[in-house]
N, C-alpha and C. Protein backbone atom coordinates (compact mmCIF):
# COMPACT_ATOMS: atom_id res chain seq x y z
N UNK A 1 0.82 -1.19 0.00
CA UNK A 1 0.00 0.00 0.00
C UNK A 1 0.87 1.26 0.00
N UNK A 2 1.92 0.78 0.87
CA UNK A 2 2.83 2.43 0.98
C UNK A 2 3.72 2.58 -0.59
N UNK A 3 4.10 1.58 -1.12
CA UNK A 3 4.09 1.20 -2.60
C UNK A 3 3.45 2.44 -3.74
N UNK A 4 2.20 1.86 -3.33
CA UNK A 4 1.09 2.35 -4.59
C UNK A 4 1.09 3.96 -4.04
N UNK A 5 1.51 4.21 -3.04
CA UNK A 5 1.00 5.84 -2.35
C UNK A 5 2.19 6.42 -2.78
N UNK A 6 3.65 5.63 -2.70
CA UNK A 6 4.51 6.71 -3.38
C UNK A 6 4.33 6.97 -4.89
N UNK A 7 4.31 5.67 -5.58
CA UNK A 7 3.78 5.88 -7.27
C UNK A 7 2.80 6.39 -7.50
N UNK A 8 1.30 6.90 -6.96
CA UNK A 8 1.01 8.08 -6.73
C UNK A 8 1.36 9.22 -7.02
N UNK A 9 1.87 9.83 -5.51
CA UNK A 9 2.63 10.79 -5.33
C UNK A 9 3.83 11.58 -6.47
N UNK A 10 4.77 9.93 -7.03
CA UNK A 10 5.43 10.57 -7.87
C UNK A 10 4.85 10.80 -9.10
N UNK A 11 3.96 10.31 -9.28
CA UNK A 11 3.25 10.60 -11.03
C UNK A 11 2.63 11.63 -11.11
N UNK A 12 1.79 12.64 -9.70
CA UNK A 12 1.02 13.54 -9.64
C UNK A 12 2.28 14.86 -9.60
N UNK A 13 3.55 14.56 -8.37
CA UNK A 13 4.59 15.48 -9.24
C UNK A 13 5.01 15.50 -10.79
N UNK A 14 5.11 14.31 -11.47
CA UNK A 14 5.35 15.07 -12.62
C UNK A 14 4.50 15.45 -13.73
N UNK A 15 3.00 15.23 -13.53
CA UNK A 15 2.20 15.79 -14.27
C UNK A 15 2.29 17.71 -13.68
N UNK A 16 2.26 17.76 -12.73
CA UNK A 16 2.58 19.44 -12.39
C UNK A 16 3.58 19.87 -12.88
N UNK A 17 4.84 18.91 -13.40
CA UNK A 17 5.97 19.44 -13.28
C UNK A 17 6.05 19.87 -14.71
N UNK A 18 5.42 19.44 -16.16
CA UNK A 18 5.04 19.66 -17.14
C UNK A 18 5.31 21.01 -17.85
N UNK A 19 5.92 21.80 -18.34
CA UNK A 19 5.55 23.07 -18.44
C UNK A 19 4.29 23.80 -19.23
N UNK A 20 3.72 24.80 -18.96
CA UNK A 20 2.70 25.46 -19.60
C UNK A 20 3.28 25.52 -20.64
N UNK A 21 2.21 25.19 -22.14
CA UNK A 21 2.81 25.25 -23.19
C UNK A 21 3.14 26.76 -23.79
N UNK A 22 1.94 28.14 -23.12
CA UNK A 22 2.75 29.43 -23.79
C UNK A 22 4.19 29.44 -23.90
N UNK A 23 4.81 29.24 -22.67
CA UNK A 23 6.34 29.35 -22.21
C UNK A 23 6.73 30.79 -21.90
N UNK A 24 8.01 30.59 -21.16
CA UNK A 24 8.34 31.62 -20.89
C UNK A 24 9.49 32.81 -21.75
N UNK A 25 10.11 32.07 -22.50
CA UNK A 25 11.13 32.48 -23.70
C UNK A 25 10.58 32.50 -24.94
N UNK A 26 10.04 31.12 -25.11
CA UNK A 26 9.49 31.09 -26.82
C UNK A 26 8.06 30.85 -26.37
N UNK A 27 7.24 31.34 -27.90
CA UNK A 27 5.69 31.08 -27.80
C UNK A 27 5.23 31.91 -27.22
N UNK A 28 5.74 33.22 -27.08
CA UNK A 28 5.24 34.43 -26.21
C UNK A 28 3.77 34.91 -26.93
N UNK A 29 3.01 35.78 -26.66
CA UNK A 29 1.65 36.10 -27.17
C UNK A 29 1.51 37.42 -27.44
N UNK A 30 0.98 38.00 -28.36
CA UNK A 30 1.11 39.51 -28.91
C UNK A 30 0.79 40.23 -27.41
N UNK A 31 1.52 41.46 -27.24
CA UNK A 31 1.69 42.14 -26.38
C UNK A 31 3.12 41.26 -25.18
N UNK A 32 3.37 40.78 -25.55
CA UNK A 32 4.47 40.30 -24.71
C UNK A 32 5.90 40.82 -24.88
N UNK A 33 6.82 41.14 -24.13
CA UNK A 33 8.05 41.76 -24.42
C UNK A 33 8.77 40.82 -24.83
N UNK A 34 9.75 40.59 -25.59
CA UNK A 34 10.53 40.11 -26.54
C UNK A 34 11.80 40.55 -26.86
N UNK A 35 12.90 39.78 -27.43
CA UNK A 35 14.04 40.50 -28.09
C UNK A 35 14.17 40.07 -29.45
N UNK A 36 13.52 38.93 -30.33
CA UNK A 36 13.83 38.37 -31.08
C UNK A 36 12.64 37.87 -31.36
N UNK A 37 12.17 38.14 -33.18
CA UNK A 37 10.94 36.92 -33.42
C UNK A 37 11.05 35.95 -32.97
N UNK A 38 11.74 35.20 -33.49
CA UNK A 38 11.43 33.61 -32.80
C UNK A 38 10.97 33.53 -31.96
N UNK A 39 11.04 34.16 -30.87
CA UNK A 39 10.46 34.06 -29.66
C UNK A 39 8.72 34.09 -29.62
N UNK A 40 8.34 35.21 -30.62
CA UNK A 40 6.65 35.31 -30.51
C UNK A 40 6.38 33.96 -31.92
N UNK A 41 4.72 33.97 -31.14
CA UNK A 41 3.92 33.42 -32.11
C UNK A 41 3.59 33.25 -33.28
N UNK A 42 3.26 34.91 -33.30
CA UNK A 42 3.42 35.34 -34.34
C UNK A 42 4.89 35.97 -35.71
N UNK A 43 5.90 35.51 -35.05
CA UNK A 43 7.06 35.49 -35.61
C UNK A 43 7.31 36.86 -35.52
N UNK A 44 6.92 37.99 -35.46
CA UNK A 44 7.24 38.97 -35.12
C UNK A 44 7.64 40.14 -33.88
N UNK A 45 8.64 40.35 -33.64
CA UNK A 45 8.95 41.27 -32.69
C UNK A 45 9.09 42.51 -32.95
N UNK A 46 8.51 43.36 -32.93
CA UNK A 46 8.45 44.59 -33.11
C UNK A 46 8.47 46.19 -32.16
N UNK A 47 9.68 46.66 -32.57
CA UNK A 47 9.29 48.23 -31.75
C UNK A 47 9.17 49.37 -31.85
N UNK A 48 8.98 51.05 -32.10
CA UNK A 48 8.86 52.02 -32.38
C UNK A 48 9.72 52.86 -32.66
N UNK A 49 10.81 52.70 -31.61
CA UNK A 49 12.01 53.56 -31.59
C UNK A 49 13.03 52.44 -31.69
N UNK A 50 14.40 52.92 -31.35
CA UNK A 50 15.37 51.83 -31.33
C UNK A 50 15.39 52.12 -29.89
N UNK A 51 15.33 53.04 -28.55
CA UNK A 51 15.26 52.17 -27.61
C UNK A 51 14.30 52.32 -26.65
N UNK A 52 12.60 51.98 -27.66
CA UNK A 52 11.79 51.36 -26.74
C UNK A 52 11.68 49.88 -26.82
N UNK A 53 11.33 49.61 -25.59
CA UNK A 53 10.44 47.79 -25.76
C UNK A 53 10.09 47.23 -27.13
N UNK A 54 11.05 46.58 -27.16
CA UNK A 54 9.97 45.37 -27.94
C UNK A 54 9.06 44.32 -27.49
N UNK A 55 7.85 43.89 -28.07
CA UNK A 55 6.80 43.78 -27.88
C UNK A 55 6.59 42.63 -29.27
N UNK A 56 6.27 41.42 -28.86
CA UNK A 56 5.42 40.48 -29.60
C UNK A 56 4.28 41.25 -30.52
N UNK A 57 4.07 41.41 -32.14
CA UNK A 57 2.40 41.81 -32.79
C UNK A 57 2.58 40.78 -33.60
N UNK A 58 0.64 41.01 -34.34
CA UNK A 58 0.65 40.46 -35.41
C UNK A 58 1.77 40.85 -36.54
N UNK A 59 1.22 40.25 -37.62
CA UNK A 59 1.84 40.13 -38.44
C UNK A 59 1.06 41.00 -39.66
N UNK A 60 1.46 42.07 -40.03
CA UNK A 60 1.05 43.20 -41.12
C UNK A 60 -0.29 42.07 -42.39
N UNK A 61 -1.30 43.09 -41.91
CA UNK A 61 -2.61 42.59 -42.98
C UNK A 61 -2.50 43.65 -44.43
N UNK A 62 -3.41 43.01 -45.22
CA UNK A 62 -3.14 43.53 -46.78
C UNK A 62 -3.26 44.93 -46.95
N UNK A 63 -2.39 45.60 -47.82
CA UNK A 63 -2.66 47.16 -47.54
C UNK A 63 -2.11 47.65 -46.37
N UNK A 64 -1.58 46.88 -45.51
CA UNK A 64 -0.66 47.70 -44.20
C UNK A 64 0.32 47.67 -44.08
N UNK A 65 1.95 48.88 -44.06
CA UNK A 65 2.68 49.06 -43.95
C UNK A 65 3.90 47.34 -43.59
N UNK A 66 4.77 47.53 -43.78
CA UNK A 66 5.35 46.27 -43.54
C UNK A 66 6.91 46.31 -43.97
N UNK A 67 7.77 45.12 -42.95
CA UNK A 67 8.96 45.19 -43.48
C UNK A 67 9.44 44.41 -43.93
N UNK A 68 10.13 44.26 -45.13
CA UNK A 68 10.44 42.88 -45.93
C UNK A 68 11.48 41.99 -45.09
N UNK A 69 12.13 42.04 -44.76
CA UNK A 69 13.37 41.29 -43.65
C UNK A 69 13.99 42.33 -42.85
N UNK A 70 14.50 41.29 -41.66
CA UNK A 70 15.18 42.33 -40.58
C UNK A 70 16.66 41.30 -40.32
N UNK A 71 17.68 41.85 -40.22
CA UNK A 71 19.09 41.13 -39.53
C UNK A 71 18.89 41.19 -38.61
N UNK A 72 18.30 41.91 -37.73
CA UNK A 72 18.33 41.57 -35.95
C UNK A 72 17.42 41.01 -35.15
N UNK A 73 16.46 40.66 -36.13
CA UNK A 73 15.59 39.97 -35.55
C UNK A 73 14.14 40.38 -34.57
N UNK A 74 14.31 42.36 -34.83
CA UNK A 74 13.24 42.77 -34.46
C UNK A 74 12.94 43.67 -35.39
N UNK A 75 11.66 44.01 -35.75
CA UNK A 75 10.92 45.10 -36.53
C UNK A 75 10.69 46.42 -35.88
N UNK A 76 10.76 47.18 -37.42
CA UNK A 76 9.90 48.36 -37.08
C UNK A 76 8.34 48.38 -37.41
N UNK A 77 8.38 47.48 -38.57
CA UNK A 77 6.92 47.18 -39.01
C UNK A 77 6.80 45.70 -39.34
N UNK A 78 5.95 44.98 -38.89
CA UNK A 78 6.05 43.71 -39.18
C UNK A 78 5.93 42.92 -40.23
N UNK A 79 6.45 42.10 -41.16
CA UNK A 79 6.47 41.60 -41.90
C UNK A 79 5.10 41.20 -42.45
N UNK A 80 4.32 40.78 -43.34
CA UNK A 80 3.11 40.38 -43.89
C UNK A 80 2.39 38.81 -43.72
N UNK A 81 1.31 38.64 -43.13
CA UNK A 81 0.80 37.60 -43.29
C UNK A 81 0.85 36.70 -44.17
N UNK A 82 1.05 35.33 -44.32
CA UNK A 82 0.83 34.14 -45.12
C UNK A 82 -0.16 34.42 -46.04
N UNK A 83 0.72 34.24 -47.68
CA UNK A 83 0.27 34.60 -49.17
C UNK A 83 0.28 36.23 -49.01
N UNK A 84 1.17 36.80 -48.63
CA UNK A 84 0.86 38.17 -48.85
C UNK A 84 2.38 38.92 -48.72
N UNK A 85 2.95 39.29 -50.08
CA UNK A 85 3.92 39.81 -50.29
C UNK A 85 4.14 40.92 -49.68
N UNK A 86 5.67 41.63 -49.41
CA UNK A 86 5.73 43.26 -49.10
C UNK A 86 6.23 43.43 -50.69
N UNK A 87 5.94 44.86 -50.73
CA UNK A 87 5.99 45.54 -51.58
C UNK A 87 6.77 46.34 -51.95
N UNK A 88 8.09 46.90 -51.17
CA UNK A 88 8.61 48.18 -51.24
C UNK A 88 10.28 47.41 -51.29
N UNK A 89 11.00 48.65 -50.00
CA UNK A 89 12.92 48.45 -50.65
C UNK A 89 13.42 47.23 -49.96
N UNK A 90 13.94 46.45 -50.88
CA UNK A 90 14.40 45.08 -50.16
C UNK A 90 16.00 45.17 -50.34
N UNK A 91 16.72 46.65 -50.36
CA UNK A 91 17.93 46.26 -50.36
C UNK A 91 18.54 45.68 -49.55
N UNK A 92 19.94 45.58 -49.16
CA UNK A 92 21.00 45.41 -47.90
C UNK A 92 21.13 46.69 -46.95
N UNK A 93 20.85 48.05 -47.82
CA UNK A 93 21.10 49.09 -46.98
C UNK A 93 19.58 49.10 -45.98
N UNK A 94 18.81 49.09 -46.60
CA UNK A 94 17.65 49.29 -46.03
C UNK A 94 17.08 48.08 -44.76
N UNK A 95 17.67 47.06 -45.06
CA UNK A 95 17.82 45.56 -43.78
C UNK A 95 18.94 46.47 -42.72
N UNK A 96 19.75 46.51 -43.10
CA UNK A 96 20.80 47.26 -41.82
C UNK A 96 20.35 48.55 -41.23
N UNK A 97 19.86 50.06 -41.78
CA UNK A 97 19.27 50.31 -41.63
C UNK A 97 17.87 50.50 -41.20
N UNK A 98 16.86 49.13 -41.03
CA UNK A 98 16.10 49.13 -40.42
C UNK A 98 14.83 50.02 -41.37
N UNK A 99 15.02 50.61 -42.79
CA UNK A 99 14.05 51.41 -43.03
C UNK A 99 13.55 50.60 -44.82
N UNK A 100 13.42 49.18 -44.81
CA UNK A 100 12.94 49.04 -45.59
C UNK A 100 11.68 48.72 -45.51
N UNK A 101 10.84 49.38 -45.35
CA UNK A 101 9.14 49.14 -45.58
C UNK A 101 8.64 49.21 -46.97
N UNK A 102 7.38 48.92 -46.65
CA UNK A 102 6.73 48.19 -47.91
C UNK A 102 5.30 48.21 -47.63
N UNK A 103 4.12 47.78 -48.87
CA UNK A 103 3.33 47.54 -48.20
C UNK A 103 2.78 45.94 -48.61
N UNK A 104 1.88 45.63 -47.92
CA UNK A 104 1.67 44.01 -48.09
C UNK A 104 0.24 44.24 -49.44
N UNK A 105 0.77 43.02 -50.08
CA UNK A 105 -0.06 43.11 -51.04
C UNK A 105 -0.44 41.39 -51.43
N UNK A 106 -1.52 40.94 -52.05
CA UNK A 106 -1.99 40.01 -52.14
C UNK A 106 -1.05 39.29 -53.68
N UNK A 107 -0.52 38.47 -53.17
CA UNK A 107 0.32 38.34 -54.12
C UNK A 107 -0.56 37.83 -55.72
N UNK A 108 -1.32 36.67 -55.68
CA UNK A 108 -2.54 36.27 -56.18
C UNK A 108 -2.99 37.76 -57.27
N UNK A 109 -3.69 38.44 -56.84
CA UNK A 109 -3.84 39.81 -57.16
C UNK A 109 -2.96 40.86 -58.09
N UNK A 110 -1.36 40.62 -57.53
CA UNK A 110 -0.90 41.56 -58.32
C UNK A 110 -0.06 41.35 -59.23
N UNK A 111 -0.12 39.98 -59.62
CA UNK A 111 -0.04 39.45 -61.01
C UNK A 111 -1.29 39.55 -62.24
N UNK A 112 -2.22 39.72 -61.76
CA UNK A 112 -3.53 39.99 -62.72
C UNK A 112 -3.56 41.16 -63.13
C-alpha cells in the first residue's frame, strides 16, 4: 500500500511538473516583451524607436505598412501575413538600416 501511495505521489509530481505550453522564452503572445521573433507566435517582434520595448504583434494585414526582412531579428513594421507579399525596398542598406518598408499586397492579385 505504501508502494502504490509513493507511485502516486510521484506521477502527480510530474504531471505538475510539465511546463505550460505558452512558455516563458518562446511562444510568447502579442503584447508580450521580446528581443527576437522567434520568440513570438506570431514570428514577429516589433518596436517604435530603437530604444523602446519590444513587444510580440501580429503580423502586417493587406494594404498595411510592412517590413520585408530584418538582420536583428526585431521590426519596425512587421512583416506580412501568409500569401501576402511586401511591396517596397528590399535592399542590404535598407535591412541594416532598419528602413525598408513596404506595403503588403496580395500576391494572387498583383499578377492579374
Amino acid at each position: 500500500m505504501e508502494k502504490v501511495l509513493a507511485l502516486l505521489l510521484v506521477a502527480l509530481a510530474v504531471v505538475y511538473a510539465v511546463p505550460d505550453p505558452r512558455g516563458i522564452i518562446i511562444n510568447l503572445e502579442n503584447g508580450e516583451l521580446c528581443v527576437n521573433s522567434a520568440q513570438c507566435k506570431s514570428k514577429c517582434c516589433r518596436h517604435d524607436a530603437v530604444l523602446s520595448l519590444a513587444r510580440c504583434e501580429p503580423k502586417a494585414s493587406e494594404n498595411s505598412e510592412c517590413s520585408a526582412k530584418t538582420l536583428y531579428g526585431v521590426y519596425k513594421k512587421c512583416p506580412c501575413e501568409r500569401g501576402l507579399t511586401c511591396e517596397g525596398d528590399k535592399t542590404i542598406m535598407g535591412s541594416i538600416t532598419n528602413t525598408n518598408f513596404g506595403i503588403c499586397n496580395d500576391a494572387g492579385r498583383s499578377r492579374e
